[in-house]
PDB file of N, CA and C in Angstrom:
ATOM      1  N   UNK A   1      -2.031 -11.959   7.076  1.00  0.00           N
ATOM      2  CA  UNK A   1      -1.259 -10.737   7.050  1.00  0.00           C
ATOM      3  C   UNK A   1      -0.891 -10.413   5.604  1.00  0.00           C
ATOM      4  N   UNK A   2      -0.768  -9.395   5.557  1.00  0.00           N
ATOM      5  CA  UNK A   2      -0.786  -8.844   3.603  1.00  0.00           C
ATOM      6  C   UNK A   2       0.653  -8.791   3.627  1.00  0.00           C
ATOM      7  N   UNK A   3       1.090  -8.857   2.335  1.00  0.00           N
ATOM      8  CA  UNK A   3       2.816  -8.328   2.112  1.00  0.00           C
ATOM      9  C   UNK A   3       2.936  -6.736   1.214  1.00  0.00           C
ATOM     10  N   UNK A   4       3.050  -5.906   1.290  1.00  0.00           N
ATOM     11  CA  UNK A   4       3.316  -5.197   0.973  1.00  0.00           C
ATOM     12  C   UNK A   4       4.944  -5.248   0.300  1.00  0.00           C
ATOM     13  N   UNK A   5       4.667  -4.485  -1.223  1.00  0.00           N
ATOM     14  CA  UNK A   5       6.072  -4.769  -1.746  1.00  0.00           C
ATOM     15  C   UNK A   5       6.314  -3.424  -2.032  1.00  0.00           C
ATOM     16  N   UNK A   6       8.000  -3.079  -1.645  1.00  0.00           N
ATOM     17  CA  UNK A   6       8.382  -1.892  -1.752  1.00  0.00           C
ATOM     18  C   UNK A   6       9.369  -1.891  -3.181  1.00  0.00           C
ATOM     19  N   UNK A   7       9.021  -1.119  -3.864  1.00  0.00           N
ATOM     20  CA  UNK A   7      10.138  -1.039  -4.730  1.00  0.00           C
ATOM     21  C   UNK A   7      11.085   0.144  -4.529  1.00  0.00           C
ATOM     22  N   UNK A   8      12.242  -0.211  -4.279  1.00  0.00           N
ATOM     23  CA  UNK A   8      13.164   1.304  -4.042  1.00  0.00           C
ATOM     24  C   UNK A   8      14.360   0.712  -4.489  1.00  0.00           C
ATOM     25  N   UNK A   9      15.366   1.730  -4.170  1.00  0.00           N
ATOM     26  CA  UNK A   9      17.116   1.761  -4.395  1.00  0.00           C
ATOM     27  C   UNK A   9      17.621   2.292  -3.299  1.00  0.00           C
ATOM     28  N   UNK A  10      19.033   2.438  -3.086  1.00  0.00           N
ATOM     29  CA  UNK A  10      19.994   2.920  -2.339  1.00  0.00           C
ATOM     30  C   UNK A  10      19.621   4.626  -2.447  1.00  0.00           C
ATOM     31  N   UNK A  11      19.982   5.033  -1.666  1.00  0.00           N
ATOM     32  CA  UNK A  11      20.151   6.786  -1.694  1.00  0.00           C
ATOM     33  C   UNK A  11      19.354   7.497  -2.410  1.00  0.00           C
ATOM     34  N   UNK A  12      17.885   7.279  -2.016  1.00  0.00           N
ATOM     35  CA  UNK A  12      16.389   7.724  -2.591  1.00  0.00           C
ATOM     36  C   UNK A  12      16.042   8.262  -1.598  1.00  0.00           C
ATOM     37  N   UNK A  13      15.814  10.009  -1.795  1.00  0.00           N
ATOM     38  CA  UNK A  13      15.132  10.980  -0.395  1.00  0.00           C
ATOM     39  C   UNK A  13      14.318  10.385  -0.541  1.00  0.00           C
ATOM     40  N   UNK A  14      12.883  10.408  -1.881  1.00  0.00           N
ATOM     41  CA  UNK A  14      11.691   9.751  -2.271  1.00  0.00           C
ATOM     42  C   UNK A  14      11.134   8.806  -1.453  1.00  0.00           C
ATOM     43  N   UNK A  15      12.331   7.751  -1.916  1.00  0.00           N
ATOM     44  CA  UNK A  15      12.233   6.462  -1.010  1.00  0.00           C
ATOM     45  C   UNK A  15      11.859   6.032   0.224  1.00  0.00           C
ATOM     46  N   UNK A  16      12.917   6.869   0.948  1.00  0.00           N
ATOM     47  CA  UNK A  16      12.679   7.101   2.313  1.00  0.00           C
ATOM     48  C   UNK A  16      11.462   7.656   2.774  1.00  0.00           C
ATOM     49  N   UNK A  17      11.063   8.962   2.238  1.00  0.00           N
ATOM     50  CA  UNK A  17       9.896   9.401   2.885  1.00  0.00           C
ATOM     51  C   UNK A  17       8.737   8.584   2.449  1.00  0.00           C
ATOM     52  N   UNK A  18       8.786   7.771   1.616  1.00  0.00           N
ATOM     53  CA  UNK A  18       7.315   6.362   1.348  1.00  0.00           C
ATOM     54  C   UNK A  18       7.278   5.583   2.420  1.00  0.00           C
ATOM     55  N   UNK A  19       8.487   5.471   2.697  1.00  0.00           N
ATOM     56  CA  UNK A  19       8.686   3.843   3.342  1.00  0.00           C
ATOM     57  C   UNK A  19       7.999   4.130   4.762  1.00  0.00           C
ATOM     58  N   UNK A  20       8.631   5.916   5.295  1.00  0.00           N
ATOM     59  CA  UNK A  20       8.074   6.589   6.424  1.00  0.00           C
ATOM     60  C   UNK A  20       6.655   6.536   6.668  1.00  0.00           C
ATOM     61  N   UNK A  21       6.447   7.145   5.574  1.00  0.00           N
ATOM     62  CA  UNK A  21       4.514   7.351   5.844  1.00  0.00           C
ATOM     63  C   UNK A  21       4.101   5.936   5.446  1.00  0.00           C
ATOM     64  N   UNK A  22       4.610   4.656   4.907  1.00  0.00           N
ATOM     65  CA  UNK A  22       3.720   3.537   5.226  1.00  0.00           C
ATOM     66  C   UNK A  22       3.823   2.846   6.521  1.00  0.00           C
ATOM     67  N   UNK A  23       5.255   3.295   7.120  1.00  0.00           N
ATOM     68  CA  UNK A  23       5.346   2.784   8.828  1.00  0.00           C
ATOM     69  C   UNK A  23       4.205   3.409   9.557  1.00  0.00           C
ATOM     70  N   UNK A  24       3.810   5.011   9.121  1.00  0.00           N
ATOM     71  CA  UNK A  24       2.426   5.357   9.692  1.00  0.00           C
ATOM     72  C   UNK A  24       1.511   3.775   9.842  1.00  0.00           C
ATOM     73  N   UNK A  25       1.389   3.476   8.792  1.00  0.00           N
ATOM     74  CA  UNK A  25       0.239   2.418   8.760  1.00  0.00           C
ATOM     75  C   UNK A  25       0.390   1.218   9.573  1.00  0.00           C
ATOM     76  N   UNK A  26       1.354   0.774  10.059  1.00  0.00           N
ATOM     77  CA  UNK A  26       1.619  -0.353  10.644  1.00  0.00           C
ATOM     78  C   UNK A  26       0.557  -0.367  12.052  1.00  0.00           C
ATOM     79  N   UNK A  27       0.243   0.539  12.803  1.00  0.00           N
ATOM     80  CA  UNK A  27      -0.994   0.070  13.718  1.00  0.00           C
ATOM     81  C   UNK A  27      -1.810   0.028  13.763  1.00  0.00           C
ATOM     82  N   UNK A  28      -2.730   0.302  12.558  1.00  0.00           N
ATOM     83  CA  UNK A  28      -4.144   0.263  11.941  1.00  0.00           C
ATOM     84  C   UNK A  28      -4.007  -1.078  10.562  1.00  0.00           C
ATOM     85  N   UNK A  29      -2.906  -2.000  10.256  1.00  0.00           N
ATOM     86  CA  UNK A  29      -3.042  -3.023   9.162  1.00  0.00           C
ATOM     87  C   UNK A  29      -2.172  -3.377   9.434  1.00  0.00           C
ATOM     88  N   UNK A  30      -2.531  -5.002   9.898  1.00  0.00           N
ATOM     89  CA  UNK A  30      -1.239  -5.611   9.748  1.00  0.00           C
ATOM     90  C   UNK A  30      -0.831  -6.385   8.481  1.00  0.00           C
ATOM     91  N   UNK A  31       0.626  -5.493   8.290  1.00  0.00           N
ATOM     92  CA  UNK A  31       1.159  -6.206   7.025  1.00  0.00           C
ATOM     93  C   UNK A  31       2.776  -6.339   7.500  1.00  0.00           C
ATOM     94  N   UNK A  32       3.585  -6.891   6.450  1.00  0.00           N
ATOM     95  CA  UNK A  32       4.960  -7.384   6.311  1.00  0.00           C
ATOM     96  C   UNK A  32       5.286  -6.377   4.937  1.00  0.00           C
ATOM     97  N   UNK A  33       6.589  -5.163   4.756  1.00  0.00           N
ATOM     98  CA  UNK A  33       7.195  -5.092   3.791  1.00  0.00           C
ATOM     99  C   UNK A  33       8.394  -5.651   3.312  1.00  0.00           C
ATOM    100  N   UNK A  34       8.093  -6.165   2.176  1.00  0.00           N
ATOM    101  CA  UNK A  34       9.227  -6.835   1.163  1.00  0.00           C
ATOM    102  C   UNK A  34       9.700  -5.668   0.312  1.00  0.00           C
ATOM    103  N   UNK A  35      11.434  -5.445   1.051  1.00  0.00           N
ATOM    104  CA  UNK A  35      11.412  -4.774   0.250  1.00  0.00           C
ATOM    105  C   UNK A  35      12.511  -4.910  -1.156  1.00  0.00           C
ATOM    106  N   UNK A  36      12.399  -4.213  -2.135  1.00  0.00           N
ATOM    107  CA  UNK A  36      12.807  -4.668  -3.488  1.00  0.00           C
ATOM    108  C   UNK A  36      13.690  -3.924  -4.212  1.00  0.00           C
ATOM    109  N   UNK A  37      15.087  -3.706  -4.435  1.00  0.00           N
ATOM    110  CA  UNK A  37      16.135  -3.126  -4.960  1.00  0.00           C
ATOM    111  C   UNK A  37      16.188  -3.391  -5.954  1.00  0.00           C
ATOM    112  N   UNK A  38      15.608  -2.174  -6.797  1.00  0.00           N
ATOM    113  CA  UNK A  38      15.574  -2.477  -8.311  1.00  0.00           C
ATOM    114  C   UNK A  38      16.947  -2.411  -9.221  1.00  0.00           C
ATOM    115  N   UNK A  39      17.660  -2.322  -8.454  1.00  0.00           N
ATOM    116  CA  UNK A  39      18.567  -3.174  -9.350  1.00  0.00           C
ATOM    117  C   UNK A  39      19.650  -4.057  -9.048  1.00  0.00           C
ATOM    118  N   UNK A  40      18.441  -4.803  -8.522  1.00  0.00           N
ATOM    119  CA  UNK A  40      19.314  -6.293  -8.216  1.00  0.00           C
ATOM    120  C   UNK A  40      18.166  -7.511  -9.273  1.00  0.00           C
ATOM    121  N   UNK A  41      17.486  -6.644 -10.358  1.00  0.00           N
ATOM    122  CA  UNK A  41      17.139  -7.222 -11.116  1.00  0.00           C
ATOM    123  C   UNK A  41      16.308  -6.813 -12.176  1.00  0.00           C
ATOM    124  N   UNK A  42      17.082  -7.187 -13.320  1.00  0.00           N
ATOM    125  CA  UNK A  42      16.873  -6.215 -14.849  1.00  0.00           C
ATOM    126  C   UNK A  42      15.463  -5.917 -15.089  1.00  0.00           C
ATOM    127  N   UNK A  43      14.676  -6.632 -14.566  1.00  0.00           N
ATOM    128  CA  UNK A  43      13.065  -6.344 -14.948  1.00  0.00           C
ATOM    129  C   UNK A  43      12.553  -5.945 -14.115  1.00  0.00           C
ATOM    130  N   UNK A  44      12.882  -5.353 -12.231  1.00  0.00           N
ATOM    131  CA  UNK A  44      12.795  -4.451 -12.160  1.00  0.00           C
ATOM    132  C   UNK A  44      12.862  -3.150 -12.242  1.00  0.00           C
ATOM    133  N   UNK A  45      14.205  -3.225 -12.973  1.00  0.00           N
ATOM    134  CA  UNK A  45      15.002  -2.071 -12.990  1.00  0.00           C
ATOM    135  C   UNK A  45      14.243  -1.036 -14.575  1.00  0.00           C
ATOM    136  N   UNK A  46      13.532  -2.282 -15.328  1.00  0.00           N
ATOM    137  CA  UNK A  46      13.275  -1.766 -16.772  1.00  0.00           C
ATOM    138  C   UNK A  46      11.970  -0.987 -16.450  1.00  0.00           C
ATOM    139  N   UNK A  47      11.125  -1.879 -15.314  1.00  0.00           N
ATOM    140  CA  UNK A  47       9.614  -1.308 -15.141  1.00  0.00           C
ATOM    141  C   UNK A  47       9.563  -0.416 -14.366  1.00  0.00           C
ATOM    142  N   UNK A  48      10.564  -0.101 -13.296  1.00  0.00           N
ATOM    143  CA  UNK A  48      10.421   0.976 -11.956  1.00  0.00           C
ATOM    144  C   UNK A  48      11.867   2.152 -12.508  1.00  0.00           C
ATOM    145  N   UNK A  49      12.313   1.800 -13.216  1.00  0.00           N
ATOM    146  CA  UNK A  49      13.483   2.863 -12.940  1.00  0.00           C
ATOM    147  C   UNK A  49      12.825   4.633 -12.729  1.00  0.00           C
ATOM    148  N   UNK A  50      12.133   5.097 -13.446  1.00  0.00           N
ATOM    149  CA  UNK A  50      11.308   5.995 -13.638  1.00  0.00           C
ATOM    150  C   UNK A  50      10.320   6.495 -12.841  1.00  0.00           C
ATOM    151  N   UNK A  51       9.690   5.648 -12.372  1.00  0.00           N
ATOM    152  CA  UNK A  51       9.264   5.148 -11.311  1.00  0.00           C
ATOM    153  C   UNK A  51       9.409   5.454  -9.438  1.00  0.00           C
ATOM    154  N   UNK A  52      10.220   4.611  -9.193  1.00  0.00           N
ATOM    155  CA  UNK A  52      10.091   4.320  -8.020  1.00  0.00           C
ATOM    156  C   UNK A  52       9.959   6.108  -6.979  1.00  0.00           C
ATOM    157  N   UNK A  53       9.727   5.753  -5.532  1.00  0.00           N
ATOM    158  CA  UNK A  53       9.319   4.403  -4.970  1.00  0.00           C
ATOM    159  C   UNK A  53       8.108   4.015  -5.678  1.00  0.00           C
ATOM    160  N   UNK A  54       7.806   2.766  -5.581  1.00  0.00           N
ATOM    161  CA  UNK A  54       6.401   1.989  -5.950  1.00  0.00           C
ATOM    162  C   UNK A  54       6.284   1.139  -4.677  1.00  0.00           C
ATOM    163  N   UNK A  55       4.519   1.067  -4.381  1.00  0.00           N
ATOM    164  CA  UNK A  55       4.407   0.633  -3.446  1.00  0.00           C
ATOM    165  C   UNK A  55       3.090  -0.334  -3.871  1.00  0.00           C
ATOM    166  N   UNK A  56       3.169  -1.513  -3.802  1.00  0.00           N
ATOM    167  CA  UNK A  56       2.418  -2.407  -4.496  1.00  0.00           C
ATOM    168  C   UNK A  56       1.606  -3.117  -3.469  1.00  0.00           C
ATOM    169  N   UNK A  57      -0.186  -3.530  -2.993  1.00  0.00           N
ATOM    170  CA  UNK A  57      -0.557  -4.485  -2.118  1.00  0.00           C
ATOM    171  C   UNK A  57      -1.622  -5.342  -3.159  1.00  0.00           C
ATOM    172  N   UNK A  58      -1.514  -6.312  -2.946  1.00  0.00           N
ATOM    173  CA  UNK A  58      -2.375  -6.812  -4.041  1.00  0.00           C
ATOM    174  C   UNK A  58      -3.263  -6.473  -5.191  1.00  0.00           C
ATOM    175  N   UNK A  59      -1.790  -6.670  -6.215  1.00  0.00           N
ATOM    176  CA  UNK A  59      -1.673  -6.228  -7.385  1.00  0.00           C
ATOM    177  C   UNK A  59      -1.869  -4.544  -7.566  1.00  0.00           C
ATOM    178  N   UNK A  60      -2.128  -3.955  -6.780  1.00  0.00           N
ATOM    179  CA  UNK A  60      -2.196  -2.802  -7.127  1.00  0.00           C
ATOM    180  C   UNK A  60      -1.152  -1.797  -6.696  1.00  0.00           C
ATOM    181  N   UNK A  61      -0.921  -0.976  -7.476  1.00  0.00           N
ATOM    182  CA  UNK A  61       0.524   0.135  -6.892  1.00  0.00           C
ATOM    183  C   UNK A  61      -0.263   1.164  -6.859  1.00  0.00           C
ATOM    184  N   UNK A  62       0.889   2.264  -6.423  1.00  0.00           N
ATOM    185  CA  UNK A  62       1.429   3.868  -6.344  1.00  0.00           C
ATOM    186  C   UNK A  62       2.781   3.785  -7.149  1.00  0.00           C
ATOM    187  N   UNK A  63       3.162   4.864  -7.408  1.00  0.00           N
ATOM    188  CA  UNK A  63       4.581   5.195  -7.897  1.00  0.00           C
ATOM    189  C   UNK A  63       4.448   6.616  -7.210  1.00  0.00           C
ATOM    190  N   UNK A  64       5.656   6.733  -7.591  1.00  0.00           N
ATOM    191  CA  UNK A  64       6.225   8.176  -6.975  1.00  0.00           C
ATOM    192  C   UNK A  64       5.560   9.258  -7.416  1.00  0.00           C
ATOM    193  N   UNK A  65       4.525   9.222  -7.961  1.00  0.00           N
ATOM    194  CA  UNK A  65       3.413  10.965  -7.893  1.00  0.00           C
ATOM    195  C   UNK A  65       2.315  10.333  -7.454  1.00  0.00           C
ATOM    196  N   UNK A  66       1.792   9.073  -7.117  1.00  0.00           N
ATOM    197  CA  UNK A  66       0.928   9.009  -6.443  1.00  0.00           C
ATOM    198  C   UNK A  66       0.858   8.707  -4.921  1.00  0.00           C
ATOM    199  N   UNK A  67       2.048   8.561  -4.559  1.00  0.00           N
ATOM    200  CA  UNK A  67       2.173   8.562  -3.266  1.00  0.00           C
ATOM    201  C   UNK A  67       2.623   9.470  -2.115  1.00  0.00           C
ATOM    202  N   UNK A  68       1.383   9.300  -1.265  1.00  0.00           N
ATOM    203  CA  UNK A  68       0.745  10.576  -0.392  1.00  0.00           C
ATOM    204  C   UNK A  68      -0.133   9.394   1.186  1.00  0.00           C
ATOM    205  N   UNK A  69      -0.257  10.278   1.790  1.00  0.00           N
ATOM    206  CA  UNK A  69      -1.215   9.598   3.478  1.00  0.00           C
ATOM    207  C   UNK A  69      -2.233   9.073   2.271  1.00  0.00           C
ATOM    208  N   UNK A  70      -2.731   9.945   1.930  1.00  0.00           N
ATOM    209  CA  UNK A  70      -4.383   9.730   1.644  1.00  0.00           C
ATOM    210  C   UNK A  70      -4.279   8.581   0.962  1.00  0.00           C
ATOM    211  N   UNK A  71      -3.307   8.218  -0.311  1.00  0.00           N
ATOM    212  CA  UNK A  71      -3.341   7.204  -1.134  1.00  0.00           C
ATOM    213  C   UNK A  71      -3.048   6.324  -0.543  1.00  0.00           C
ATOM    214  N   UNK A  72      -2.537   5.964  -0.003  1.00  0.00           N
ATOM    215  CA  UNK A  72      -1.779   4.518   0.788  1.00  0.00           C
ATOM    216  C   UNK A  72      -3.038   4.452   1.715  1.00  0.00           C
ATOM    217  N   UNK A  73      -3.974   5.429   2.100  1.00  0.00           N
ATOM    218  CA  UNK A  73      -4.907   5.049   2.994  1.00  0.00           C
ATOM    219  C   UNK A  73      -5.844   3.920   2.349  1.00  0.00           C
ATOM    220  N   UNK A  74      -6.132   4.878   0.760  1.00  0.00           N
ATOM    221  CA  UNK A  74      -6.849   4.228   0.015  1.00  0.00           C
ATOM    222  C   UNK A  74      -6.750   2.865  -0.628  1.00  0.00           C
ATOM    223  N   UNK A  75      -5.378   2.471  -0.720  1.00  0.00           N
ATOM    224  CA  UNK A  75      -5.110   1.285  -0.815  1.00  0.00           C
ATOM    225  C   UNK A  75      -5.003   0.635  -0.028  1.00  0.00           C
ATOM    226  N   UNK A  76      -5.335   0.885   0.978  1.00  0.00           N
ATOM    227  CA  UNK A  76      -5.153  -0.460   2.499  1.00  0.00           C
ATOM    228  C   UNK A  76      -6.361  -0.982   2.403  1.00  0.00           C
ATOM    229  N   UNK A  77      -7.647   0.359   2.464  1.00  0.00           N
ATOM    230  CA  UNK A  77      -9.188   0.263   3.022  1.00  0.00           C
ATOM    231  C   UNK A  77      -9.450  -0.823   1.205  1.00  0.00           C
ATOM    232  N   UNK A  78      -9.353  -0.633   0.072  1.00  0.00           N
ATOM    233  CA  UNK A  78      -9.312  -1.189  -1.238  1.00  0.00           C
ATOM    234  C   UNK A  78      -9.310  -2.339  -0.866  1.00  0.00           C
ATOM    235  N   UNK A  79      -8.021  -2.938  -0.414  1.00  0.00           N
ATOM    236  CA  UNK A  79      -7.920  -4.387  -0.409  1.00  0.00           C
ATOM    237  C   UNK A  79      -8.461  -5.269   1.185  1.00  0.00           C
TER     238      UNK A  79
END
């Protein structure tokens, strides 16, 4: 099973609607999200602040202008 890592914060519309359209994916891939509050740690907070959401599956991300259905499609079928 893959882990999918979410990077987000508290009180992110953004956020929310990522996290939504990757629950799309949950019956076509099974994975687990970890998810990651960037600031509950300074080196997330330095690399995603700008950023987020980021949505990371082995080694590879989205950030918040690349994330869309189609992209997250493309990164499932990728890995």
């Amino acid at each position: 099973m893959d882990s999918v890592i979410f990077y987000t914060k508290d009180r992110c519309s953004l956020c929310d609607e990522a996290e939504a359209l990757l629950s799309l994916f949950n019956s076509q891939y099974s994975f687990t999200v970890m998810k990651r509050d960037i600031y509950s740690n300074d080196k997330w907070l330095e690399a995603y602040q700008l950023e987020i959401p980021v949505i990371e599956l082995k080694g590879r991300q989205l950030n918040c202008n690349e994330i869309n259905y189609d992209s997250i499609e493309r990164l499932f079928k990728q890995s």
